[in-house]
Protein backbone atom coordinates (compact mmCIF):
# COMPACT_ATOMS: atom_id res chain seq x y z
CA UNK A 1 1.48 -3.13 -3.28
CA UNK A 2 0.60 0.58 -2.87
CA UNK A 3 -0.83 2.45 -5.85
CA UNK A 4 0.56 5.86 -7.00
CA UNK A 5 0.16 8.55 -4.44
CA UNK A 6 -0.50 6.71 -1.47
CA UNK A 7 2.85 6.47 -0.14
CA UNK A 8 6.31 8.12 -1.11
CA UNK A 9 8.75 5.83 -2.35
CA UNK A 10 13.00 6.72 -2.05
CA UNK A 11 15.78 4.24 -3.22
CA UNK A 12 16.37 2.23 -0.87
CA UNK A 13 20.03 2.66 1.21
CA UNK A 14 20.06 6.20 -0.21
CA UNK A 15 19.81 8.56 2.41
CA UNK A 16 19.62 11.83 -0.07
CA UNK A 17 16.30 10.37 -1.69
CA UNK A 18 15.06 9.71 1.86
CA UNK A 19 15.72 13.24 2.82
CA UNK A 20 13.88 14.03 -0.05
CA UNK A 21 11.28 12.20 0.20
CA UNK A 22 10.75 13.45 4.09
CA UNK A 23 11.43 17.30 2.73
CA UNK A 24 8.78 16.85 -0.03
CA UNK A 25 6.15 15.98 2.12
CA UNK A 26 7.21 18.75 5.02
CA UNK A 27 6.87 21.28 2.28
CA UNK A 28 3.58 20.75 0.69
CA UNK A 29 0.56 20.21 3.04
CA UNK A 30 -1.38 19.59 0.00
CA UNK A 31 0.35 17.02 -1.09
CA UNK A 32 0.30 15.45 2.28
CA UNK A 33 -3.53 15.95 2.23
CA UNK A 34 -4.01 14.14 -0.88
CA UNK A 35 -1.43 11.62 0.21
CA UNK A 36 -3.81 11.37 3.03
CA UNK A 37 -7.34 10.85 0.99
CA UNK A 38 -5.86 8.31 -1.07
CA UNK A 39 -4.91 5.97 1.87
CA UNK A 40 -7.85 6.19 3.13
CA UNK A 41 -9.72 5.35 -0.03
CA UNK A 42 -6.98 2.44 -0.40
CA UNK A 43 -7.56 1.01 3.21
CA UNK A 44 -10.66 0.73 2.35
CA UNK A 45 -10.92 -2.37 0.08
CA UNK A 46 -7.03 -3.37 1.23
CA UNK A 47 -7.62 -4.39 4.31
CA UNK A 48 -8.20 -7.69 5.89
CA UNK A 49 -11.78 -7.37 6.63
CA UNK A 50 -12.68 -7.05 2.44
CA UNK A 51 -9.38 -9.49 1.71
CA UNK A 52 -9.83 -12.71 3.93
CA UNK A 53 -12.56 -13.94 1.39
CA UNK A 54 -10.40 -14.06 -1.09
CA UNK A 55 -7.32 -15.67 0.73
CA UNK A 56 -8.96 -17.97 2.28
CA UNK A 57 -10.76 -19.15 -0.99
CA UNK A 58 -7.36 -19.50 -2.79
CA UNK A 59 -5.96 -21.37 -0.08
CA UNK A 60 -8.76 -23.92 -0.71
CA UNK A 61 -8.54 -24.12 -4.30
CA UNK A 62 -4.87 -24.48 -3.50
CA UNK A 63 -5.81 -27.35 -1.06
CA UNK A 64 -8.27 -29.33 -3.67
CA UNK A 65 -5.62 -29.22 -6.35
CA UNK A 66 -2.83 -31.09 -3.76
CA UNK A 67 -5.56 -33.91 -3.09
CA UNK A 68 -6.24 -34.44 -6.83
């Protein structure tokens, strides 16, 4: 999941909210600066390097529940 402002969502199959979507963020380079920032923030802690830890500890706790 992407928080607000990191990407631009359209409905999907609807080709005037794509266009939208795509003229919105041809029209304002500020908003596809901040756009910008606030991926990068996000990729920092979503990303696999800061997530493994905690998949791979569910998938255990997962694990010890099926043996019990």
């Amino acid at each position: 999941h992407f928080p607000a402002g990191v990407v631009r969502f359209f409905e999907p199959g609807d080709s005037e909210s794509f266009e939208q979507a795509v003229l919105d963020l041809y029209q304002s380079p500020e908003l596809r600066k901040q756009m910008s920032a606030k991926g990068i923030e996000f990729s920092k802690t979503a990303n696999w390097s800061v997530e493994k830890g905690t998949y791979i500890s569910l998938i255990q706790s997962l694990c010890r529940k099926g043996r019990s």
